[in-house]
Protein backbone atom coordinates (compact mmCIF):
# COMPACT_ATOMS: atom_id res chain seq x y z
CA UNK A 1 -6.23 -12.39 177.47
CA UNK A 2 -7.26 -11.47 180.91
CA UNK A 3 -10.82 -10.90 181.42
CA UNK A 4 -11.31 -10.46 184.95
CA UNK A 5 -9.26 -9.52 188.12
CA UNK A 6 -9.98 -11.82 190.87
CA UNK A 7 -9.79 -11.14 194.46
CA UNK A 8 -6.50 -12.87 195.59
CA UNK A 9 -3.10 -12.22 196.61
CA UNK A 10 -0.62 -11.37 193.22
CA UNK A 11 3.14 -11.65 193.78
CA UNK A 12 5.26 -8.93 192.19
CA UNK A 13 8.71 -8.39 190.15
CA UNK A 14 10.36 -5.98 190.63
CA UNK A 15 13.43 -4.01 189.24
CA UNK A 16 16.63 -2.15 190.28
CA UNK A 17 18.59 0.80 189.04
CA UNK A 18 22.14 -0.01 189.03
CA UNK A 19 23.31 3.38 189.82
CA UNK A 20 26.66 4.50 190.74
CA UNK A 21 26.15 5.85 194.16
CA UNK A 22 24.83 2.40 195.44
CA UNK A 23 26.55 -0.37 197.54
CA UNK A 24 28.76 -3.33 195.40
CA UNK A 25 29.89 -6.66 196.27
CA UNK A 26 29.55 -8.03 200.05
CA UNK A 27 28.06 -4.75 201.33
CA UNK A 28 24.87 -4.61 198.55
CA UNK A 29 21.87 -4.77 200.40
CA UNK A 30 19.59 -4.86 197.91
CA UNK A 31 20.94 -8.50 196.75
CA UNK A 32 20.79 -9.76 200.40
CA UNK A 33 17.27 -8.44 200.41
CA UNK A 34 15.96 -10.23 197.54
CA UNK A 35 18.17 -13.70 197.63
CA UNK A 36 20.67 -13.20 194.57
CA UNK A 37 24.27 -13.17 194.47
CA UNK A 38 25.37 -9.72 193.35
CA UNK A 39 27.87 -9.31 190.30
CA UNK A 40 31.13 -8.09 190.79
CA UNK A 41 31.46 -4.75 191.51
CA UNK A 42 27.81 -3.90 189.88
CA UNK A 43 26.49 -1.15 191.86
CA UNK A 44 22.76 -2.06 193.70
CA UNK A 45 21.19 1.29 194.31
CA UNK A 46 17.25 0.95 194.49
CA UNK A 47 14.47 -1.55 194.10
CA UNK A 48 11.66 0.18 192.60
CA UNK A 49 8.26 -1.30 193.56
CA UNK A 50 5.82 0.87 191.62
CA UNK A 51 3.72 1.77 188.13
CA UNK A 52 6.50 4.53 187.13
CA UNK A 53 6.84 4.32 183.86
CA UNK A 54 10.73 4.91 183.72
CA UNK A 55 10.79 1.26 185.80
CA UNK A 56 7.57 -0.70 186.31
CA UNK A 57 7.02 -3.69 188.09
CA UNK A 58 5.63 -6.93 187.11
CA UNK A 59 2.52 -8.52 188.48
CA UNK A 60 2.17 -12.58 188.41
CA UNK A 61 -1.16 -13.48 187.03
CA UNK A 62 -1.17 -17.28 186.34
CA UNK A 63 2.47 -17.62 186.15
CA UNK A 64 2.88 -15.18 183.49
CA UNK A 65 4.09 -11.55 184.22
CA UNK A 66 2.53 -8.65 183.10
CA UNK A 67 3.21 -4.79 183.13
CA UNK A 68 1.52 -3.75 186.74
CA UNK A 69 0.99 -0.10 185.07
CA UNK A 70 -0.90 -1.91 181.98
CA UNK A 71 -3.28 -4.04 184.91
CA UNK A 72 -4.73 -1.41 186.42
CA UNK A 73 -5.14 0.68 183.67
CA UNK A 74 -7.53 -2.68 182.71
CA UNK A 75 -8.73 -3.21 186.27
CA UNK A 76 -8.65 0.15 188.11
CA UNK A 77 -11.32 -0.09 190.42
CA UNK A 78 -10.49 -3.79 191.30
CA UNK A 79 -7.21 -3.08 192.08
CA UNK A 80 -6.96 0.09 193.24
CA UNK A 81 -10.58 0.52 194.81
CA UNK A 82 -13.20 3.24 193.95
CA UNK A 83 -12.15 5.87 195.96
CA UNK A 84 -8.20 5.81 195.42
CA UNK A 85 -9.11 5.27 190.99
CA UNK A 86 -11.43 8.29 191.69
CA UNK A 87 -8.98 10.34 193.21
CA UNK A 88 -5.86 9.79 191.30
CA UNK A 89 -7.42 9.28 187.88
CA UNK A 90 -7.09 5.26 187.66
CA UNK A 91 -3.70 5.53 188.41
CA UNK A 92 -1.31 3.83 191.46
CA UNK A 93 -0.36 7.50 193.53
CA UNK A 94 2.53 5.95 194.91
CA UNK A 95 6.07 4.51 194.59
CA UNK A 96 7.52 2.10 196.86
CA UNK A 97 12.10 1.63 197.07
CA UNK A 98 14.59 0.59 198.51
CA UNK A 99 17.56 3.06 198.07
CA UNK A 100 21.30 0.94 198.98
CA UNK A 101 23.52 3.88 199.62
CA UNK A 102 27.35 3.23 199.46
CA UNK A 103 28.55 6.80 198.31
CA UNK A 104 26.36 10.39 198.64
CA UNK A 105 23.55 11.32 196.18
CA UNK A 106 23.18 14.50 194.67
CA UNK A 107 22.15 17.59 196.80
CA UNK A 108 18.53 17.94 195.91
CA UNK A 109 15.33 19.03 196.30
CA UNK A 110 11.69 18.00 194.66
CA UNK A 111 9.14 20.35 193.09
CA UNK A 112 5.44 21.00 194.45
CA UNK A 113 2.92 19.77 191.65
CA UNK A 114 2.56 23.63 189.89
CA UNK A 115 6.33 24.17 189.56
CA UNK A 116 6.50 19.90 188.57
CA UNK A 117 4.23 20.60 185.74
CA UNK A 118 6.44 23.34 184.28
CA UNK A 119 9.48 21.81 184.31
CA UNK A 120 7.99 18.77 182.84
CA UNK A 121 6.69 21.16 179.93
CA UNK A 122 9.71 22.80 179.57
CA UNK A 123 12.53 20.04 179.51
CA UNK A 124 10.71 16.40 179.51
CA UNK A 125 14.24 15.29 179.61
CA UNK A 126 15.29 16.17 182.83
CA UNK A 127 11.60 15.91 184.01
CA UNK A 128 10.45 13.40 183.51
CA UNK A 129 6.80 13.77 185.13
CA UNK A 130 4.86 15.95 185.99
CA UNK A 131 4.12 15.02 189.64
CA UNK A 132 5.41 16.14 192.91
CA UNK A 133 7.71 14.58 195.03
CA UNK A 134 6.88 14.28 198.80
CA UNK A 135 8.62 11.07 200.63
CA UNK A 136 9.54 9.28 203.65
CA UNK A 137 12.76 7.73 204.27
CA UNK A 138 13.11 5.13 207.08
CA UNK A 139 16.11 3.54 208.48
CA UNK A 140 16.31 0.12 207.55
CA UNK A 141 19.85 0.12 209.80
CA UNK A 142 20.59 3.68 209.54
CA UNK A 143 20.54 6.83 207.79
CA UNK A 144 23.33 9.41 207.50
CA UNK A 145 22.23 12.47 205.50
CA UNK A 146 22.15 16.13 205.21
CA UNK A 147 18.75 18.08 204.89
CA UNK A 148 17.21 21.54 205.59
CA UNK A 149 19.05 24.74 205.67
CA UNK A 150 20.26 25.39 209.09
CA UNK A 151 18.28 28.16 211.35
CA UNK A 152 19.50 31.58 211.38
CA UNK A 153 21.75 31.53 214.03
CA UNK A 154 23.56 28.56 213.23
CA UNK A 155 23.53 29.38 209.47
CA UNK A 156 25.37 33.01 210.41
CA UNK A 157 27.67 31.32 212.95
CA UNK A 158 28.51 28.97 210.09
CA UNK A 159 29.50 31.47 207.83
CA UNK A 160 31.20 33.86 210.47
CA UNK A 161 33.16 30.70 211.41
CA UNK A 162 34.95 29.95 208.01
CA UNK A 163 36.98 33.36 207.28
CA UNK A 164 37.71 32.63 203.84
CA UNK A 165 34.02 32.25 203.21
CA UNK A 166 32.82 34.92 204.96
CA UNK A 167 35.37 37.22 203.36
CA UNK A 168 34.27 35.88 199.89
CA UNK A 169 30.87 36.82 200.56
CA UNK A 170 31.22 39.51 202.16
CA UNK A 171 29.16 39.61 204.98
CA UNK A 172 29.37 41.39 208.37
CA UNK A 173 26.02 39.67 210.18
CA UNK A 174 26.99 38.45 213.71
CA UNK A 175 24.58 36.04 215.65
CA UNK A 176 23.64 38.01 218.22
CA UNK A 177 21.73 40.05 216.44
CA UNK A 178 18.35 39.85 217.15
CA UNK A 179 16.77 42.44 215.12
CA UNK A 180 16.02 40.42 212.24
CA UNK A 181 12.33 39.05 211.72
CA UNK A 182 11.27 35.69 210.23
CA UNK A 183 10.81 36.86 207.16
CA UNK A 184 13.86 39.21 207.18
CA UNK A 185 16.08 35.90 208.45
CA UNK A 186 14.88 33.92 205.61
CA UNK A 187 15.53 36.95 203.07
CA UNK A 188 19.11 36.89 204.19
CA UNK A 189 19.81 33.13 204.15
CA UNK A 190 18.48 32.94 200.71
CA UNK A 191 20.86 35.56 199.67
CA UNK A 192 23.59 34.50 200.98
CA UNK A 193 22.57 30.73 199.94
CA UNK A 194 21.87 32.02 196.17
CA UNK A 195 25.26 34.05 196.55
CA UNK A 196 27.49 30.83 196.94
CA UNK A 197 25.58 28.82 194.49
CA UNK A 198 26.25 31.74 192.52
CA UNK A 199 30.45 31.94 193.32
CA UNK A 200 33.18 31.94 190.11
CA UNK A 201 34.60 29.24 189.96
CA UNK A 202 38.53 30.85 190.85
CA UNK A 203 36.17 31.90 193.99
CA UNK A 204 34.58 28.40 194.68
CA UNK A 205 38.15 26.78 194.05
CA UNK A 206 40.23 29.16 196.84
CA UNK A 207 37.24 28.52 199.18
CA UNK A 208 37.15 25.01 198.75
CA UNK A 209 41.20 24.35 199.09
CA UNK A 210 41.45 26.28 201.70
CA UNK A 211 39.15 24.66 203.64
CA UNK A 212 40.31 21.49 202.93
CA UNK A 213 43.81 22.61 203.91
CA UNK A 214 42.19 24.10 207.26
CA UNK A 215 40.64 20.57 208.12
CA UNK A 216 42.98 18.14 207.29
CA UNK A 217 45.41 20.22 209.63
CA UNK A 218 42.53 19.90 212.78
CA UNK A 219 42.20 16.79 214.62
CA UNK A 220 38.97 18.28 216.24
CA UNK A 221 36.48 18.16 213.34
CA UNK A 222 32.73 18.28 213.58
CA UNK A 223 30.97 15.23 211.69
CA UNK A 224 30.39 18.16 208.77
CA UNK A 225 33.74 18.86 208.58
CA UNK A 226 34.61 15.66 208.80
CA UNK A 227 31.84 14.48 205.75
CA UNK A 228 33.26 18.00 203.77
CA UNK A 229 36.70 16.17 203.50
CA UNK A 230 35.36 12.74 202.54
CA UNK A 231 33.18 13.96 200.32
CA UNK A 232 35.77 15.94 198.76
CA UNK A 233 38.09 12.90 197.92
CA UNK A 234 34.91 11.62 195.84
CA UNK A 235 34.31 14.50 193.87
CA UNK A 236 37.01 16.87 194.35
CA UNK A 237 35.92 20.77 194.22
CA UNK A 238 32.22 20.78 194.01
CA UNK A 239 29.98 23.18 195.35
CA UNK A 240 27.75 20.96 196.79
CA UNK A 241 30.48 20.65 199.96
CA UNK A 242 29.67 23.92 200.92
CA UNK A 243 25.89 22.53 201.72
CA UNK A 244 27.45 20.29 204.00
CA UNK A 245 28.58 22.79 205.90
CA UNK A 246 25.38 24.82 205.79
CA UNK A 247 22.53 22.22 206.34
CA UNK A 248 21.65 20.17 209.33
CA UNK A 249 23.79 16.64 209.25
CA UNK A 250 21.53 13.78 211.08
CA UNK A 251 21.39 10.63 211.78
CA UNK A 252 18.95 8.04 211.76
CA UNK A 253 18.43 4.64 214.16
CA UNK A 254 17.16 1.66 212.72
CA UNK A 255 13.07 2.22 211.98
CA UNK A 256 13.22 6.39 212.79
CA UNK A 257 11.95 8.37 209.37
CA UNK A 258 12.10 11.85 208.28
CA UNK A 259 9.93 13.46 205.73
CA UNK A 260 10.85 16.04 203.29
CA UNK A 261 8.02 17.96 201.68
CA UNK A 262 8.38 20.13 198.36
CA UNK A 263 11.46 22.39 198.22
CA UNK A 264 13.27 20.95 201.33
CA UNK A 265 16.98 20.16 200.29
CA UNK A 266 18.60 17.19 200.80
CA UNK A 267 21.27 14.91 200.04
CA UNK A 268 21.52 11.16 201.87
CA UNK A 269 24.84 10.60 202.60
CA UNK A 270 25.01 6.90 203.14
CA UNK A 271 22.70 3.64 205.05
CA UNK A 272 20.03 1.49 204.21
CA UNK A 273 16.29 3.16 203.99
CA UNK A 274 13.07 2.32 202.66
CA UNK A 275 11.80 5.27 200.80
CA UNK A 276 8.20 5.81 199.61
CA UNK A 277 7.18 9.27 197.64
CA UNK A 278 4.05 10.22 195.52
CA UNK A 279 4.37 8.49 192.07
CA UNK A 280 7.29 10.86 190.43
CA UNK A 281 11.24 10.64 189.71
CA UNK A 282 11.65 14.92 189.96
CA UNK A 283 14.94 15.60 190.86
CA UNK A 284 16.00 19.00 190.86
CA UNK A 285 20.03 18.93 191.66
CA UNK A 286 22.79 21.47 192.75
CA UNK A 287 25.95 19.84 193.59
CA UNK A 288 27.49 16.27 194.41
CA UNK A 289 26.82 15.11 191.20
CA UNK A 290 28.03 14.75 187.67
CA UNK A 291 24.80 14.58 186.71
CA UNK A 292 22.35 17.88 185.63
CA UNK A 293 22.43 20.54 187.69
CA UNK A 294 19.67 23.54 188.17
CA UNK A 295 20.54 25.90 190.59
CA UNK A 296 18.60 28.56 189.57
CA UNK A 297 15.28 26.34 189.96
CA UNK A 298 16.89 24.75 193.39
CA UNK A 299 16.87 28.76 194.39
CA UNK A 300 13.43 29.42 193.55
CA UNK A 301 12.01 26.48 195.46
CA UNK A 302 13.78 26.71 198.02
CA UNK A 303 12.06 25.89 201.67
CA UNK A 304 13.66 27.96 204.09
CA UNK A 305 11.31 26.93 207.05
CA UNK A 306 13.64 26.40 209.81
CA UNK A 307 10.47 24.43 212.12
CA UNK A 308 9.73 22.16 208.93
CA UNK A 309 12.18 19.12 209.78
CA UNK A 310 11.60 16.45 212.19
CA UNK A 311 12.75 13.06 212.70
CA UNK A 312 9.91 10.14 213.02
CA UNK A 313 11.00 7.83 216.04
CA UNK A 314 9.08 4.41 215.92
CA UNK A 315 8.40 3.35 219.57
CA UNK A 316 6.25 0.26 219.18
CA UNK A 317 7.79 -2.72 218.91
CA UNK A 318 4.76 -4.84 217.43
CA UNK A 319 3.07 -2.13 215.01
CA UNK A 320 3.47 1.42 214.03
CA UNK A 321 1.70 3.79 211.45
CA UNK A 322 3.96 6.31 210.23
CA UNK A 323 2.27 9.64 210.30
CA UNK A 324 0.37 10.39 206.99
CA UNK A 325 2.18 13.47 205.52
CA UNK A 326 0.53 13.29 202.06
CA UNK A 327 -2.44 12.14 199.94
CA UNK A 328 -0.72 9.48 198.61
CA UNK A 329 0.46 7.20 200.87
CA UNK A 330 0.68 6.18 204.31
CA UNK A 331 3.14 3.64 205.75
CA UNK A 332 2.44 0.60 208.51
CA UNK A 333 5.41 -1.50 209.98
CA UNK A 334 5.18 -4.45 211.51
CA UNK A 335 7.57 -6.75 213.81
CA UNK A 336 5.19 -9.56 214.71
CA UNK A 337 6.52 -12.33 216.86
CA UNK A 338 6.20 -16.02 215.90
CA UNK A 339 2.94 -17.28 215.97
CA UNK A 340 0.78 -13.67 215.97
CA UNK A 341 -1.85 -12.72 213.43
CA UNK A 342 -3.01 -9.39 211.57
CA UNK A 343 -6.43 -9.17 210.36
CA UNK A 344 -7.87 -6.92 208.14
CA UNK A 345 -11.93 -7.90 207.08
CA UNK A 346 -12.43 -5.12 205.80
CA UNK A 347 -10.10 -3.79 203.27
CA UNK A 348 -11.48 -2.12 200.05
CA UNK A 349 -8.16 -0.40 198.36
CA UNK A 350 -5.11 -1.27 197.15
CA UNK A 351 -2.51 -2.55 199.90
CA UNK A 352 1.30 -3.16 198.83
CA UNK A 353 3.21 -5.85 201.22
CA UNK A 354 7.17 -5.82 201.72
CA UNK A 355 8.71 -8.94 203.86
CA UNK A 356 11.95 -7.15 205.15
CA UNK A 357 12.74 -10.11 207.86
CA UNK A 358 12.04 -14.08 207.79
CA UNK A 359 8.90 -14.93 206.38
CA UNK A 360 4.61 -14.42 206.32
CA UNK A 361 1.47 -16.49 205.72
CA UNK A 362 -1.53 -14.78 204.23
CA UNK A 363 -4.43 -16.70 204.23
CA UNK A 364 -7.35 -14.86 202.33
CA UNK A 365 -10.81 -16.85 203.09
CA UNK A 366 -11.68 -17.10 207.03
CA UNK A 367 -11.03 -20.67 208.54
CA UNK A 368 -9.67 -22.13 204.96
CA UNK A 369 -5.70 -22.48 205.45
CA UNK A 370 -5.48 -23.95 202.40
CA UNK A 371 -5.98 -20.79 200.29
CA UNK A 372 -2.35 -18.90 201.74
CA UNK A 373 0.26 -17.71 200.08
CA UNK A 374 3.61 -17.20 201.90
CA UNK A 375 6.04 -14.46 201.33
CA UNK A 376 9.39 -14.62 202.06
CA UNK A 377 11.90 -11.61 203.12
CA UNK A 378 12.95 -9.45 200.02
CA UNK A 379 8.93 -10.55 198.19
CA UNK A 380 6.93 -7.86 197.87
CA UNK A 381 2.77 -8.66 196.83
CA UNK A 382 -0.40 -6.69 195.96
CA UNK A 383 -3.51 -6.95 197.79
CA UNK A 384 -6.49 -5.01 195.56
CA UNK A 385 -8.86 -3.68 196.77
CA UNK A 386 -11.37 -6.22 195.95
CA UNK A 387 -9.96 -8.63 198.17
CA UNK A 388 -11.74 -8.04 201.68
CA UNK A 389 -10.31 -10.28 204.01
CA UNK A 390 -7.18 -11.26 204.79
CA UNK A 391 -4.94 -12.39 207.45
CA UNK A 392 -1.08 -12.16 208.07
CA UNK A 393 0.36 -14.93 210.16
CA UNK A 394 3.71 -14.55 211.20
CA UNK A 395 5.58 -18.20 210.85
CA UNK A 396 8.68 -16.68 212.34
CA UNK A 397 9.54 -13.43 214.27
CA UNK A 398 8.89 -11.25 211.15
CA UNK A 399 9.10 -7.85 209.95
CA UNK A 400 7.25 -6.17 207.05
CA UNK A 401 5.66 -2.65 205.82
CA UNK A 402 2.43 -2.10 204.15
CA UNK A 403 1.92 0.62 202.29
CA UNK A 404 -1.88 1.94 201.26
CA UNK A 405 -3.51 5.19 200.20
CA UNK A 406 -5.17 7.41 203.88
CA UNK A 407 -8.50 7.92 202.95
CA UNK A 408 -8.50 11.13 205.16
């Protein structure tokens, strides 16, 4: 029985999904990450570091492990701090991966918290919160991914590009037209968008042969058209491919981030990424997947702000705050070189800690090296809040994120 939570740094455990999508063998990150040998062709998708109750990590308390959800329900001011237990009702607001991506995830989008509360009423099944969804993926090498509905231009040009899908849909909108408002632009690319989700499937089918006939004949492809025919060999006629075609394909360099707020679509495509979100597994899907798909909630939540994407690019080399997009959680990185110290005297919330590279010392009582801990690449550890000071000493060139609650 654990009466008391004492200021100190408390290793954690932590837990993957094995889903199909992620990397196997040689190529699983997640393995490398955490020093274990992987087993034959087991897919490594995410490490969840986190109080979600579909996969909760462990906390070490005096070499015995206990349910990290079922601490700081005990000790939430302790851990957590006053003003992060006041705010989110005793509860941890975030949820820390790892996402491992060998083959693309479902086209997808996340509710806001009103629309996340009905769908967790309505089917707890498929919903299995009733939180929103906002999150951050950074390139741990890189990131290949769709995301965002193109603008109107490109979206039209798109369309008016692709004959047999233009004559499907019947459109006659050419891109020089310029006598469409914002609101107008976004009317039409929602109807059109809703219209395809929307195709028969004898439709769907003669679009999506056709075009695969079209490309495979073109040595000139664009990287969509390009992803649209590997894509297809996974899951054959799907009408998430036409998405590809429609959304903005990026690509992300080592450390650069992108955040996608409520109703953005998405789908990441394939790369390494750290991935941090408000404490919540809604997934609302539409195509790529075998898994459930609701297209008629995809439709109504739907962000079609063309100005709403932008990627994050991390130009300091020794430490760099991601901007804070959301109550829950704010991001720091850090590449300290061998033999340079971080300080923080005067911390009074809860503080995650993820070695990505080589190793750290933290030493938590000033001028007292004896009372460290270190923490080796793939470790992740809580500081709570109660624990003031602390210092990270880097023994090698190291890198590592922490991850706390803004306050502002």
């Amino acid at each position: 029985m654990i009466t008391k939570f004492l200021p100190k740094v408390y290793r954690l455990k932590n837990k993957i999904q094995n889903y199909s999508w992620g990397t196997k063998n040689d190529l699983a990150y997640i393995p490398k990450l955490i020093g274990i040998k992987p087993e034959e062709n087991i897919p490594y998708a995410e490490l969840w570091i986190g109080t979600h109750k579909n996969l909760p990590s462990e906390i070490y308390i005096e070499n015995q492990l206990f349910p990290l959800d079922k601490i700081i329900e005990k000790f939430p001011k302790e851990i957590l701090g006053e003003f992060v237990s006041g705010k989110f009702n005793n509860k941890l607001p975030f949820l820390l991966k790892i996402l491992s991506i060998g083959q693309a995830l479902s086209i997808q989008a996340h509710p806001n918290k009103e629309l996340a509360k009905l769908l967790h009423l309505k089917d707890p099944v498929n919903y299995p919160d009733d939180n929103h969804k906002p999150e951050i993926a950074i390139a741990i090498d890189e990131l290949e991914l769709i995301v965002g509905v193109k603008s109107f231009k490109e979206f039209i040009a798109t369309i008016n590009k692709y004959p047999v899908l233009k004559d499907s849909l019947n459109i006659a909108i050419s891109v020089t037209d310029n006598k469409y408002s914002k609101t107008e632009q976004e009317r039409i690319i929602k109807k059109i968008y809703s219209d395809i989700m929307f195709l028969s499937n004898q439709k769907l089918d003669n679009i999506i042969i056709s075009l695969v006939k079209q490309f495979e004949k073109n040595s000139h492809l664009t990287l969509e058209e390009k992803e649209f025919l590997v894509q297809y060999q996974q899951f054959g006629v799907d009408i998430g491919l036409l998405s590809i075609l429609l959304f903005n394909y990026l690509k992300l360099g080592k450390d650069e981030a992108i955040f996608t707020t409520a109703g953005i679509p998405h789908a990441y495509l394939r790369g390494n990424i750290i991935e941090c979100m408000a404490n919540s597994d809604n997934v609302v899907r539409a195509g790529l997947t075998k898994k459930y798909k609701d297209i008629p909630t995809l439709l109504e939540m739907l962000n079609y702000n063309f100005n709403s994407l932008q990627i994050i690019k991390n130009n300091d080399k020794q430490i760099y705050k991601y901007p804070k997009m959301t109550d829950e959680f704010e991001i720091t990185m850090y590449n300290l070189q061998k033999g340079l110290t971080h300080i923080e005297d005067d911390n009074d919330s809860i503080v995650i800690i993820l070695v990505l590279e080589n190793e750290i010392q933290i030493e938590t009582e000033k001028d007292l090296k004896q009372n460290s801990i270190n923490i080796t690449k793939g470790e992740a550890v809580l500081i709570p809040a109660n624990l003031n000071y602390y210092k990270i000493f880097a023994n090698n060139n190291s890198k590592f994120i922490c991850v706390s609650v803004p306050k502002n």
